[in-house]
C-alpha atoms as a PDB file:
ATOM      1  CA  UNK A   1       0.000   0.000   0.000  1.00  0.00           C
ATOM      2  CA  UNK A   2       2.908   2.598   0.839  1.00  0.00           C
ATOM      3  CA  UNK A   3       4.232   1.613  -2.866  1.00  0.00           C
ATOM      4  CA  UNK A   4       0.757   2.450  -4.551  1.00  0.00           C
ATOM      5  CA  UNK A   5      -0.426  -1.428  -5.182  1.00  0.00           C
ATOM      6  CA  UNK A   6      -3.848  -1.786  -4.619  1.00  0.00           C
ATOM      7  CA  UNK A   7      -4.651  -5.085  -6.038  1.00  0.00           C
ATOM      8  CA  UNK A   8      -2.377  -8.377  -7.055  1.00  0.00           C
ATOM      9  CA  UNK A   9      -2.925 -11.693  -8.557  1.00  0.00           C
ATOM     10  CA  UNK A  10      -1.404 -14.399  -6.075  1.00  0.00           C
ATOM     11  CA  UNK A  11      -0.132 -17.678  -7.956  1.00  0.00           C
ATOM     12  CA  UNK A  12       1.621 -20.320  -6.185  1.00  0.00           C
ATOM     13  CA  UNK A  13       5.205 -21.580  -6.812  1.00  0.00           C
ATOM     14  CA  UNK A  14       6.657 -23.506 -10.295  1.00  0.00           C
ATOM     15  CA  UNK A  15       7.194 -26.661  -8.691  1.00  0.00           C
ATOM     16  CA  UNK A  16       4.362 -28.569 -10.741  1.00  0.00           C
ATOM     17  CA  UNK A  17       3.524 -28.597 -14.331  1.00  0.00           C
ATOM     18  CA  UNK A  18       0.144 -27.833 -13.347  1.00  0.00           C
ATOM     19  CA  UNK A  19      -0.253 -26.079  -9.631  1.00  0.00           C
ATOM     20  CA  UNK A  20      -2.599 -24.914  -7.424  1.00  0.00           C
ATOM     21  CA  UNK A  21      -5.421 -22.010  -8.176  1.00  0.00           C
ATOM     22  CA  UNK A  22      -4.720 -18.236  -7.983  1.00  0.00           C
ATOM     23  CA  UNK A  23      -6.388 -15.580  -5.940  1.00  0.00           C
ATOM     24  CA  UNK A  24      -7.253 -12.195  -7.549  1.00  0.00           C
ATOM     25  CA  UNK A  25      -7.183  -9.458  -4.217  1.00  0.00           C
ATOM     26  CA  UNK A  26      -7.792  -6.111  -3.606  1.00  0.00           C
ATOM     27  CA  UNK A  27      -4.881  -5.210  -0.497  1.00  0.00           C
ATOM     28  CA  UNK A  28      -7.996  -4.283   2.028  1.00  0.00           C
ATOM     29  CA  UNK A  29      -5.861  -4.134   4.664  1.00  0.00           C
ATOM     30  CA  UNK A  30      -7.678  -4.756   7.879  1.00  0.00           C
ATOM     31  CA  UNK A  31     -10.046  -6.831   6.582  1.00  0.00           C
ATOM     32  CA  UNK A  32     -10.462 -10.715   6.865  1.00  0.00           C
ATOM     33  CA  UNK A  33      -8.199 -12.779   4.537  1.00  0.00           C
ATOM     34  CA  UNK A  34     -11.833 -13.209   2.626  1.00  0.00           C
ATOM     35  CA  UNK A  35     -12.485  -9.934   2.279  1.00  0.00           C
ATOM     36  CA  UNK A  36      -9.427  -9.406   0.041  1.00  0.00           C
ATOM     37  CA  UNK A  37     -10.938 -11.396  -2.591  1.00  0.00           C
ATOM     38  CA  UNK A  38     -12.291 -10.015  -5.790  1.00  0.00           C
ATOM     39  CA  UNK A  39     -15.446 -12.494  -6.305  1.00  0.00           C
ATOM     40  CA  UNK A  40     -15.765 -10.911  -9.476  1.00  0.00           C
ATOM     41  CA  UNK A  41     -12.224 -11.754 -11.069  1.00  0.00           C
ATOM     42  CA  UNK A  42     -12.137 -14.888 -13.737  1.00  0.00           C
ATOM     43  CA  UNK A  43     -10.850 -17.747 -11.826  1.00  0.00           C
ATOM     44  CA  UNK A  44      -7.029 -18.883 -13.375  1.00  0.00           C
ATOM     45  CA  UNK A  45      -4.924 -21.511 -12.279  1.00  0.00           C
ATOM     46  CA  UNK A  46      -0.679 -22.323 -12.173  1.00  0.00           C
ATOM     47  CA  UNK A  47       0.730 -23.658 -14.921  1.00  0.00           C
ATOM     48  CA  UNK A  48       4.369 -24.141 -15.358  1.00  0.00           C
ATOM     49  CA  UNK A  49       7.264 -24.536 -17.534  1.00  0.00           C
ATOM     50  CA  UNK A  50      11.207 -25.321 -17.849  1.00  0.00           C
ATOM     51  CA  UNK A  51      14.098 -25.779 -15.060  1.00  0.00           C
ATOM     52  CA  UNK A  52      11.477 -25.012 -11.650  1.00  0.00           C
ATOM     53  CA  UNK A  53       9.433 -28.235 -12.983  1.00  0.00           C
ATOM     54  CA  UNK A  54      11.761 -30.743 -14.139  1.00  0.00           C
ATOM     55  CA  UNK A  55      14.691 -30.309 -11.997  1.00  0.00           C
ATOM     56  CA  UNK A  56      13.564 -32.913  -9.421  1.00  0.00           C
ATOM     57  CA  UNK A  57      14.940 -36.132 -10.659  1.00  0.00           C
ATOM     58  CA  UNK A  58      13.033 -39.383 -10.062  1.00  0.00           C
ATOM     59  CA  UNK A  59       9.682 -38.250 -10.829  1.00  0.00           C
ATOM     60  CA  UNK A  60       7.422 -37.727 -13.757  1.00  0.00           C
ATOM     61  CA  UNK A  61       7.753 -35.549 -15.708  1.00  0.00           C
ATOM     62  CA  UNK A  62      11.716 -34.574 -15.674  1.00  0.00           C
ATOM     63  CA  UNK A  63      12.507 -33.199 -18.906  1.00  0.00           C
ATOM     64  CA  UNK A  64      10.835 -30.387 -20.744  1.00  0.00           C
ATOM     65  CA  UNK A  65       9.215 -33.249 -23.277  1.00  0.00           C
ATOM     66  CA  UNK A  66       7.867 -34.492 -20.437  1.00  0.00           C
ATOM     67  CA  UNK A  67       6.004 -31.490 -19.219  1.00  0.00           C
ATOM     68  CA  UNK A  68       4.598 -30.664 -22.497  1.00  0.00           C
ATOM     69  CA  UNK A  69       3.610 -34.662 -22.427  1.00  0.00           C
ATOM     70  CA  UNK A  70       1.947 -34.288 -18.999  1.00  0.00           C
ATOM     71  CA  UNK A  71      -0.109 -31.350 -19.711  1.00  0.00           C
ATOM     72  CA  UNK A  72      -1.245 -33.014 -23.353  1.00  0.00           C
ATOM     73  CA  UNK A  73      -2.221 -36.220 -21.022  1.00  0.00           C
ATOM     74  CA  UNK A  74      -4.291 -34.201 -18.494  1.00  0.00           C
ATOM     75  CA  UNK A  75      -6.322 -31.677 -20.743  1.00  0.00           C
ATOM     76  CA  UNK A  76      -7.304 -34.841 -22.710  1.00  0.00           C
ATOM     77  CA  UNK A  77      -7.874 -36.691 -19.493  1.00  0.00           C
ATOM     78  CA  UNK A  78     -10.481 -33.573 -18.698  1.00  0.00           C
ATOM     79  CA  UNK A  79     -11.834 -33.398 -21.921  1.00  0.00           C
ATOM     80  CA  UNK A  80     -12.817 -36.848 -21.227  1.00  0.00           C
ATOM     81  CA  UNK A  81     -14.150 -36.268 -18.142  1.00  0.00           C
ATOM     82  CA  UNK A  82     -16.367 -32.851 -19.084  1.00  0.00           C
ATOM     83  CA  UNK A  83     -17.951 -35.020 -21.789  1.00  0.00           C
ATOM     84  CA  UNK A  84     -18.508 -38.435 -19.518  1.00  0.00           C
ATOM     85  CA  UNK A  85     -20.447 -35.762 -17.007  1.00  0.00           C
ATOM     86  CA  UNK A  86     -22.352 -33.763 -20.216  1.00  0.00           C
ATOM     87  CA  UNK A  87     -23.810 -36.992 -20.695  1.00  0.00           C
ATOM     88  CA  UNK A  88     -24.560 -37.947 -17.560  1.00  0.00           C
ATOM     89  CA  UNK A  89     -26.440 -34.572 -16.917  1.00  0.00           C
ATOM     90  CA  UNK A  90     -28.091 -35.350 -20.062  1.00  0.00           C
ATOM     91  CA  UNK A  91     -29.866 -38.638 -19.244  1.00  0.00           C
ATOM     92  CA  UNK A  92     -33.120 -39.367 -17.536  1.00  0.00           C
ATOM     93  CA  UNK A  93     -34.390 -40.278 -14.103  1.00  0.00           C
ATOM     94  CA  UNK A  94     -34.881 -43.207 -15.507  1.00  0.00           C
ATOM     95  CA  UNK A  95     -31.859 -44.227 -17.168  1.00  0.00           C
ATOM     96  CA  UNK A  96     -29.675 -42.595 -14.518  1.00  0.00           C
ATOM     97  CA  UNK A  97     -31.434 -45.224 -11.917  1.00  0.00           C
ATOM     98  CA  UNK A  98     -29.476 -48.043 -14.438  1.00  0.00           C
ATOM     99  CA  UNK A  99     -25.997 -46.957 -13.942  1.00  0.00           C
ATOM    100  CA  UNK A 100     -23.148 -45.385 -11.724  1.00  0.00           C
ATOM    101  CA  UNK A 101     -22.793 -42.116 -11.572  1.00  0.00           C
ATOM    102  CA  UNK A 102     -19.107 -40.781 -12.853  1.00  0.00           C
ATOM    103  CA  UNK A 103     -16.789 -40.482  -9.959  1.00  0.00           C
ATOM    104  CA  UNK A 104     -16.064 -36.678  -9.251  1.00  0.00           C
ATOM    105  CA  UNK A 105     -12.804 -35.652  -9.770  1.00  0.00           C
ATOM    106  CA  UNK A 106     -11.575 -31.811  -8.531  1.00  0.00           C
ATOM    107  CA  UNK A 107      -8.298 -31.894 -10.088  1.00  0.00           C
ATOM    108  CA  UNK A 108      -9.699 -32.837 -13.602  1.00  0.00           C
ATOM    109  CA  UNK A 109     -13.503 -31.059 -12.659  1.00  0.00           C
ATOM    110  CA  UNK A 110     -10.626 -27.886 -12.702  1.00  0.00           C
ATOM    111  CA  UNK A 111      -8.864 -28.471 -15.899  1.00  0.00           C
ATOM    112  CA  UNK A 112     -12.131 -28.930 -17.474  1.00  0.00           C
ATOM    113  CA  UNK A 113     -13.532 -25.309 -16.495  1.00  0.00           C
ATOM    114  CA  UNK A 114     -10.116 -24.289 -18.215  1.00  0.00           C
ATOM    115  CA  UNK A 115     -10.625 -26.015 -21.342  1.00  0.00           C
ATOM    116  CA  UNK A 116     -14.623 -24.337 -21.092  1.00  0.00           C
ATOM    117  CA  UNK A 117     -13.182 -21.000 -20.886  1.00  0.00           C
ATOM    118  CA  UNK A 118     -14.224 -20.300 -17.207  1.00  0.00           C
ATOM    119  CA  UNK A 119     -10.738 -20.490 -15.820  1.00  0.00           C
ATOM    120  CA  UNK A 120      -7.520 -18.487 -17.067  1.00  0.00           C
ATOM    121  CA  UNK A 121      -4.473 -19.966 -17.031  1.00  0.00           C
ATOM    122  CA  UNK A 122      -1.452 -18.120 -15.988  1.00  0.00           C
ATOM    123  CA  UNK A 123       1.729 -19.861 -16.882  1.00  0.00           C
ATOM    124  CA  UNK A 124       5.218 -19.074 -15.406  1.00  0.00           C
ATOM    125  CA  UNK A 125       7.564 -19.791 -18.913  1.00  0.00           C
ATOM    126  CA  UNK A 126      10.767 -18.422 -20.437  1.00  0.00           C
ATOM    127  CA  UNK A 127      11.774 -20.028 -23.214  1.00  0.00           C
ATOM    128  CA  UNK A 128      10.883 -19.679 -26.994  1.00  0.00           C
ATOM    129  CA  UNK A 129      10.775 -23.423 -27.631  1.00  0.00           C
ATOM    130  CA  UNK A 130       8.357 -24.273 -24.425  1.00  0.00           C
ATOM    131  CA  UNK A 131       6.324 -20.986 -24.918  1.00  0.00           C
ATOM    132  CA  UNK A 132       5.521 -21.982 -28.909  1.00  0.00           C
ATOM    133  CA  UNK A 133       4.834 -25.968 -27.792  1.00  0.00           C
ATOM    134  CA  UNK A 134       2.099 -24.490 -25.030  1.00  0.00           C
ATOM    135  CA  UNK A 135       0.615 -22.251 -27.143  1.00  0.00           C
ATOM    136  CA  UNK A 136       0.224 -25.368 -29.673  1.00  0.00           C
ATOM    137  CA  UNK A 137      -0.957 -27.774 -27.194  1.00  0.00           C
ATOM    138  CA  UNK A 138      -3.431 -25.258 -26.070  1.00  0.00           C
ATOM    139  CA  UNK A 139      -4.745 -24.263 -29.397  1.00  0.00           C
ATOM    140  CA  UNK A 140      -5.211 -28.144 -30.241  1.00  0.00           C
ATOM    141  CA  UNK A 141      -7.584 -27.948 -27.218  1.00  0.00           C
ATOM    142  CA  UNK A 142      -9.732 -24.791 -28.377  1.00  0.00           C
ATOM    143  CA  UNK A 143      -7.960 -22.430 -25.110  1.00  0.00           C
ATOM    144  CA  UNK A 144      -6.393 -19.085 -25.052  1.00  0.00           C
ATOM    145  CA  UNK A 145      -4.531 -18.789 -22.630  1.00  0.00           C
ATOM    146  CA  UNK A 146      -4.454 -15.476 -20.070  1.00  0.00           C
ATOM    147  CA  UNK A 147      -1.158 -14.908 -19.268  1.00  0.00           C
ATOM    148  CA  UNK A 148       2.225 -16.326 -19.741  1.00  0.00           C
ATOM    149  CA  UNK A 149       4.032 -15.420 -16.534  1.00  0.00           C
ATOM    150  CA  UNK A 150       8.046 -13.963 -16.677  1.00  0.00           C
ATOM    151  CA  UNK A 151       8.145 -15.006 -20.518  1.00  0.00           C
ATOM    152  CA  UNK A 152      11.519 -13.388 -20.753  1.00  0.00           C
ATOM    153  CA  UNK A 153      12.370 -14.843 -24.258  1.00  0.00           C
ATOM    154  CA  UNK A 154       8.934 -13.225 -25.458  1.00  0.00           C
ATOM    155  CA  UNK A 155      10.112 -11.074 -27.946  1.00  0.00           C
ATOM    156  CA  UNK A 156      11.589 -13.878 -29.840  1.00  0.00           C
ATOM    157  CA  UNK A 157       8.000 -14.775 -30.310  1.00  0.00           C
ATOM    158  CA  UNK A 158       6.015 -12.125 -29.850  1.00  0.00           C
ATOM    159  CA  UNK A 159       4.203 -12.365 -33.172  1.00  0.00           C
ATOM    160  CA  UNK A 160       3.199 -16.006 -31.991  1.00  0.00           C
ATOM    161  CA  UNK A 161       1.892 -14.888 -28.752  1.00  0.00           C
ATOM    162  CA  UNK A 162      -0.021 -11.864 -30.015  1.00  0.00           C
ATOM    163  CA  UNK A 163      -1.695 -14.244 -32.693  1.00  0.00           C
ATOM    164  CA  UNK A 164      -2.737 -16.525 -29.456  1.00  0.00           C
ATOM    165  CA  UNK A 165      -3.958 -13.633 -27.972  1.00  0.00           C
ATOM    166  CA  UNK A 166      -2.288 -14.664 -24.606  1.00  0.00           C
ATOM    167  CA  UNK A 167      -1.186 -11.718 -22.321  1.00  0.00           C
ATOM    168  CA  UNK A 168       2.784 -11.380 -20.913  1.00  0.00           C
ATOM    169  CA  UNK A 169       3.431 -10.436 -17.443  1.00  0.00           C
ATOM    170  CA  UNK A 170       6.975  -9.899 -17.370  1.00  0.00           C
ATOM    171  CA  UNK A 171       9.947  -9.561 -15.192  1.00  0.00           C
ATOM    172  CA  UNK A 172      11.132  -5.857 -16.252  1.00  0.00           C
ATOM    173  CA  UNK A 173      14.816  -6.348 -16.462  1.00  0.00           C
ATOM    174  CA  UNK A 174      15.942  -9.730 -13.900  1.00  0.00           C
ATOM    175  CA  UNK A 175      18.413 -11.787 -16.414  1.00  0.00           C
ATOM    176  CA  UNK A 176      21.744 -14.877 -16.012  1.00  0.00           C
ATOM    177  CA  UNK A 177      19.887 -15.836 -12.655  1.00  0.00           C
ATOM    178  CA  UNK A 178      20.021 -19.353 -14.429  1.00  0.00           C
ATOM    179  CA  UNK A 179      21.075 -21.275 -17.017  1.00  0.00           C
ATOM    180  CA  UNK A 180      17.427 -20.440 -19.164  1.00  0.00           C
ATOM    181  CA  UNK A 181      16.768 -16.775 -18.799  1.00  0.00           C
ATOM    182  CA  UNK A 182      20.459 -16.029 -20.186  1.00  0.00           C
ATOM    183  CA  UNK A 183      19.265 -14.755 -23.292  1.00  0.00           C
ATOM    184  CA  UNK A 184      16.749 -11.749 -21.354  1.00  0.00           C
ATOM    185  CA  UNK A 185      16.858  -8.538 -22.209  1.00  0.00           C
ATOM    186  CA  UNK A 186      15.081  -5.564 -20.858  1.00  0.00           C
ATOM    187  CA  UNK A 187      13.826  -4.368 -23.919  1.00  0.00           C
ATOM    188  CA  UNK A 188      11.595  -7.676 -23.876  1.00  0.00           C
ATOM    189  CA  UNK A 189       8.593  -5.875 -23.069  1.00  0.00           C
ATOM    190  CA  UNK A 190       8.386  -2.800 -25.271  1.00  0.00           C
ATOM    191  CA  UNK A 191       9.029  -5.146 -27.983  1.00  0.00           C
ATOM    192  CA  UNK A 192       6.161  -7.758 -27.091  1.00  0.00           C
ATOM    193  CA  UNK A 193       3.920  -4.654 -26.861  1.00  0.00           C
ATOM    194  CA  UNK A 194       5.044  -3.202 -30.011  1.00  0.00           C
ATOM    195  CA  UNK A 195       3.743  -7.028 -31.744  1.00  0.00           C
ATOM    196  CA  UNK A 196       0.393  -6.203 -29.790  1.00  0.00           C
ATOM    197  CA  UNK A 197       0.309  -8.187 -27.037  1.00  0.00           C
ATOM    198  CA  UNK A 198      -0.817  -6.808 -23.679  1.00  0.00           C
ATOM    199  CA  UNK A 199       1.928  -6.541 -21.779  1.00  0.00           C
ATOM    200  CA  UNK A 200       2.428  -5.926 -17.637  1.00  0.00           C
ATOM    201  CA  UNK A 201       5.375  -6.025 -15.519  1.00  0.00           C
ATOM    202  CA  UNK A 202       4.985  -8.410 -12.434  1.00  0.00           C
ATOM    203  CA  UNK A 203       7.002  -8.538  -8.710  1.00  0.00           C
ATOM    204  CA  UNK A 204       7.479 -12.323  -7.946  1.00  0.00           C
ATOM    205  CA  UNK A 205       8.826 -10.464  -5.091  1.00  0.00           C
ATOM    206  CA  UNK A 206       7.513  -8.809  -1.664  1.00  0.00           C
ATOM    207  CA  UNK A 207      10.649  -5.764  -2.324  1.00  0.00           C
ATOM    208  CA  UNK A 208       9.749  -4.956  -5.570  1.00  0.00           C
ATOM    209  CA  UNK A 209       5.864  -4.760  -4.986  1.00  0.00           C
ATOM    210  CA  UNK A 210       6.551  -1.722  -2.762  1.00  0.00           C
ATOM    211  CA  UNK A 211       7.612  -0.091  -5.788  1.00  0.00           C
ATOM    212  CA  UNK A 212       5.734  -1.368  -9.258  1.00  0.00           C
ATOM    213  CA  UNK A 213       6.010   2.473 -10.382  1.00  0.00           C
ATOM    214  CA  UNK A 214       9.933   1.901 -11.002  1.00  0.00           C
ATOM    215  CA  UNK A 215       9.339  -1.203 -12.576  1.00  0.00           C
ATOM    216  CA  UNK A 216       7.064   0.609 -15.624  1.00  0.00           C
ATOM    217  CA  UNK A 217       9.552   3.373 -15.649  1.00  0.00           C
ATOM    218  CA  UNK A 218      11.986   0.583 -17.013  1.00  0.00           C
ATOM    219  CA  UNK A 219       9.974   0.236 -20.090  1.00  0.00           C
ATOM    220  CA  UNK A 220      10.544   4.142 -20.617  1.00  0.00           C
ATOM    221  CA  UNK A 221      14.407   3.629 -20.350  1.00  0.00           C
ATOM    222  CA  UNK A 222      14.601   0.384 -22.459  1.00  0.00           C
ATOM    223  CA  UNK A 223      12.538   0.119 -25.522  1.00  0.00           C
ATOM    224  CA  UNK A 224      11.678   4.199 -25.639  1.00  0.00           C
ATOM    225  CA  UNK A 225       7.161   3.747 -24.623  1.00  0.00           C
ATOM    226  CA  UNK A 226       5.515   6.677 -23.880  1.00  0.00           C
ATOM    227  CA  UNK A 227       5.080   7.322 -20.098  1.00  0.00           C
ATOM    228  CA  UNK A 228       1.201   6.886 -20.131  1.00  0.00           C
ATOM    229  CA  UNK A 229       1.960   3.507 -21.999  1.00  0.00           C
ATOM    230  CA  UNK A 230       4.567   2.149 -19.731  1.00  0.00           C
ATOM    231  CA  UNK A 231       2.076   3.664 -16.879  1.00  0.00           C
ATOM    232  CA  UNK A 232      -0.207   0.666 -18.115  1.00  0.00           C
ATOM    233  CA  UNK A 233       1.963  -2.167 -17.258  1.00  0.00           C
ATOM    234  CA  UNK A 234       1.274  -2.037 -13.938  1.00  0.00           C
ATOM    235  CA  UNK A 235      -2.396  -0.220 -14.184  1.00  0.00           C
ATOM    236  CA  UNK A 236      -4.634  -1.157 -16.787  1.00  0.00           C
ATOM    237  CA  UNK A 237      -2.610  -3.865 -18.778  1.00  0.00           C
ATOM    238  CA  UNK A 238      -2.799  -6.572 -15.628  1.00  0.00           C
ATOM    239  CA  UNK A 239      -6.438  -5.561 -15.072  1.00  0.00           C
ATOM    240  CA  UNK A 240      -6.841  -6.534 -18.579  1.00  0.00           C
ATOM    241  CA  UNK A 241      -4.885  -9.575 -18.103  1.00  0.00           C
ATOM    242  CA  UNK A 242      -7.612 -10.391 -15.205  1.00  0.00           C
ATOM    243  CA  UNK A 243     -10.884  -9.895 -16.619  1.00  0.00           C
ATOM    244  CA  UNK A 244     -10.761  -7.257 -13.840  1.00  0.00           C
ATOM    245  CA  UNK A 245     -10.788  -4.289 -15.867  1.00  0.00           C
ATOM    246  CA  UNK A 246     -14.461  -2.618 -15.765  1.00  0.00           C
ATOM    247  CA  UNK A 247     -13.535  -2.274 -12.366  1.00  0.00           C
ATOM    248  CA  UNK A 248     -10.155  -1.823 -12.143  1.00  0.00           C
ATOM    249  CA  UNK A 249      -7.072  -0.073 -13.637  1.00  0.00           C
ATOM    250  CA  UNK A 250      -7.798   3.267 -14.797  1.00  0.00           C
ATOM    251  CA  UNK A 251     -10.352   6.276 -13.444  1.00  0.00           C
ATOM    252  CA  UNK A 252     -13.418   6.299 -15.338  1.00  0.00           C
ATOM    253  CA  UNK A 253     -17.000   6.594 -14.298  1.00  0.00           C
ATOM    254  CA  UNK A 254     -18.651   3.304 -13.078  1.00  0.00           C
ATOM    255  CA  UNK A 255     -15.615   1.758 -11.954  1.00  0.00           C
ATOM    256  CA  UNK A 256     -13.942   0.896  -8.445  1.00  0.00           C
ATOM    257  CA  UNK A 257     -11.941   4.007  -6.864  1.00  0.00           C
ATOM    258  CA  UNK A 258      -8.819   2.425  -6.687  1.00  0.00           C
ATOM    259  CA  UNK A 259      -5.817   5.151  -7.181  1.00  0.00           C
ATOM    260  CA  UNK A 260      -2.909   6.368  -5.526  1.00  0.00           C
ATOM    261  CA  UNK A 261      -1.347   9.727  -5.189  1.00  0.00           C
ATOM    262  CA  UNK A 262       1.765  10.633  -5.635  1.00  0.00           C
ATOM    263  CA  UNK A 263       4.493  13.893  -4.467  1.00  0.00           C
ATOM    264  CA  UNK A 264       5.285  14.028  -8.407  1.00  0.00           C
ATOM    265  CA  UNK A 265       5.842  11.629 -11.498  1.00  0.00           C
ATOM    266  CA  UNK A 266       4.988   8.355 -10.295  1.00  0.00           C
ATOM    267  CA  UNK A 267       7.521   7.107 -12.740  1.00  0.00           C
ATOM    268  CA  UNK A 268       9.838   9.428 -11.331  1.00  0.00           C
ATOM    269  CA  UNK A 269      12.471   7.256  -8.774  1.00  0.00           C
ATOM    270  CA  UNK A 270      12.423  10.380  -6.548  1.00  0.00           C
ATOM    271  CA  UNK A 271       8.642  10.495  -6.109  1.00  0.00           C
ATOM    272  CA  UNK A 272       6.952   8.888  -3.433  1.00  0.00           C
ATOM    273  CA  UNK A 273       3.140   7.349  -2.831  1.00  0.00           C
ATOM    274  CA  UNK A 274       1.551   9.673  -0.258  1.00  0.00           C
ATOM    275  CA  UNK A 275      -2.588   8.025  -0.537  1.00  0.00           C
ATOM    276  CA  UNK A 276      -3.525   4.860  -1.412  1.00  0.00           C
ATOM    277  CA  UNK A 277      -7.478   4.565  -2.185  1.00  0.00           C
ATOM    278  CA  UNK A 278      -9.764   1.328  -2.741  1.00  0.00           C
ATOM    279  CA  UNK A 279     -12.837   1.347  -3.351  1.00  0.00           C
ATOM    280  CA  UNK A 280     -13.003   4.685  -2.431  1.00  0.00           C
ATOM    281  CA  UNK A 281     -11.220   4.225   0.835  1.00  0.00           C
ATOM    282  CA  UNK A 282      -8.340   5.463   2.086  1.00  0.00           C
ATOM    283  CA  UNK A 283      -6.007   2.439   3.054  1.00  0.00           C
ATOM    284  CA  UNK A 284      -2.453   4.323   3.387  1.00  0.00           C
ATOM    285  CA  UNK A 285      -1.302   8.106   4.464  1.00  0.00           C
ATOM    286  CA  UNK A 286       2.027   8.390   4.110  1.00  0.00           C
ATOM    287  CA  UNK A 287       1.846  11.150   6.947  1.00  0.00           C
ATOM    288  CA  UNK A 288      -0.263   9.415   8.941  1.00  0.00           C
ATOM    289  CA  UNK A 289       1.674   6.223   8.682  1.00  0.00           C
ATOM    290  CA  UNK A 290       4.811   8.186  10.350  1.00  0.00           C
ATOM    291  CA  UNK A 291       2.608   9.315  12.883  1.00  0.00           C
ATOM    292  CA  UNK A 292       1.676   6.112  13.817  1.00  0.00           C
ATOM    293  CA  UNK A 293       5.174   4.826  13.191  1.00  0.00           C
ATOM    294  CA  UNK A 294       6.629   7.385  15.782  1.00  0.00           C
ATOM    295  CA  UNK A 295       3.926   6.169  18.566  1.00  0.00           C
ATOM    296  CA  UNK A 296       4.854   2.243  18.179  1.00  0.00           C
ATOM    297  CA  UNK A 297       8.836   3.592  18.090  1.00  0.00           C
ATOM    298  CA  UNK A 298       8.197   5.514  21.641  1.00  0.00           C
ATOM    299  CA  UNK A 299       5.758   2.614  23.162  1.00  0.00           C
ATOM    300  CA  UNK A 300       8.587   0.271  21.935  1.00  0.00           C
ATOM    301  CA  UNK A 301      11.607   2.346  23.992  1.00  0.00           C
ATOM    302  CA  UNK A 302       9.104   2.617  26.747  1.00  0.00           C
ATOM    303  CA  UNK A 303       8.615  -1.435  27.088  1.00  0.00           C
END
């Protein structure tokens, strides 16, 4: 809140091919954990690629064939599942009373709302070989995917995720942290959204959330986007990304009044968030945060 964030997607980690599903929030501090839910948001689930998922040896699936494999294995799996309950649903009293219900399965009950366009997934990816063989896979299967999560070898397909029509949420300028992302390079983003694909720049870290606005100002330094654009990325791009934006992302009339103010440029290192607002709330005072900071430092001394 003291960086200006007013809502995030939560995924979980990359250890699985396919993980566990996400939570859109609004960061109503104060609140129950339920209350930071956006009921409204498209469900999405984790979906993985690359080093995170295979580097476990001695289970299936350890090499990136594999993972493409597994994922193949459980969309059809679903498929078959979604069309074993269609028919079920379909029969009568009477010739339900003559057989055994299917067996209800979440895991595969989830894939299938994927695969029915109910449930977005977000995939954390890098490479151009893995990102082209999901976007395949998934096109065999009739799904668009949402977003493809870090994609920092986008641009080398950029076209072919713009045809998709999948969104990239991308690291802004992290690169050699490992052996797949050495070929990054910051201008990654300006140059997916120059192909047309909606493009926002995500955290994966609690340090870097504090301060998104830096993070857009990247895409002014490397690539050359206007400042309103590269505002976007971490504004109305993810919203878009979400299904969340006729609420979210931008002021207009009719939607949620979520906004921050800032002392000057948000984009701007110098500047700094001094209101954070959600749903027309006030959730963070910058002066009234040191305030309150000062009475815990003095009731601290004092114990």
């Amino acid at each position: 809140l003291a960086g200006g964030l007013t809502a995030a997607n939560q995924l979980h980690g990359s250890a699985n091919p396919i993980g566990g599903r996400n939570s859109v929030i609004k960061l109503r501090w104060g609140h129950p954990a339920r209350g930071f839910r956006m009921p409204d948001a498209t469900p999405g689930i984790k979906f993985a690629l690359g080093e995170n998922v295979k580097r476990r040896s001695g289970r299936y699936p350890d090499t990136r064939m594999g993972v493409d494999a597994f994922m193949r294995d459980r969309l059809a799996a679903a498929q078959h599942y979604a069309k074993t309950w269609r028919r079920w649903n379909a029969m009568s009293e009477q010739d339900r009373a003559a057989e055994i219900p299917p067996r209800r399965d979440y895991e595969l009950q989830t894939i299938a709302e994927i695969l029915a366009g109910e449930r977005l997934i977000h995939c954390h990816s890098y490479r151009q070989d893995e990102i082209l063989a999901l976007l395949r896979t998934c096109e065999e299967f009739g799904i668009t995917i949402g977003t493809l999560q870090h994609i920092l070898e986008g641009y080398k397909v950029a076209d072919d995720i713009a045809r998709h029509g999948a969104g990239a949420s991308a690291f802004s300028d992290w690169w050699a942290y490992k052996v797949e992302v050495m070929d990054a390079i910051p201008w990654n983003g300006v140059i997916m959204h120059d192909q047309g694909v909606v493009v926002s720049f995500n955290s994966d870290d609690g340090e870097l959330a504090t301060r998104m606005n830096d993070e857009a100002a990247k895409a002014v330094r490397y690539g050359g986007l206007s400042p309103n654009e590269a505002l976007k990325f971490v504004t109305l791009n993810p919203a878009k990304q979400l299904k969340i934006d006729h609420l979210t992302g931008s002021l207009e009339a009719g939607k949620d009044a979520d906004f921050a103010v800032w002392n000057m440029d948000p984009l701007n290192s110098f500047s700094l968030c001094q209101q954070t607002w959600i749903d027309g709330a006030r959730y963070f005072d910058r002066t009234e945060d040191a305030a309150l900071a000062a009475r815990d430092a003095e009731e601290r001394s004092r114990l």
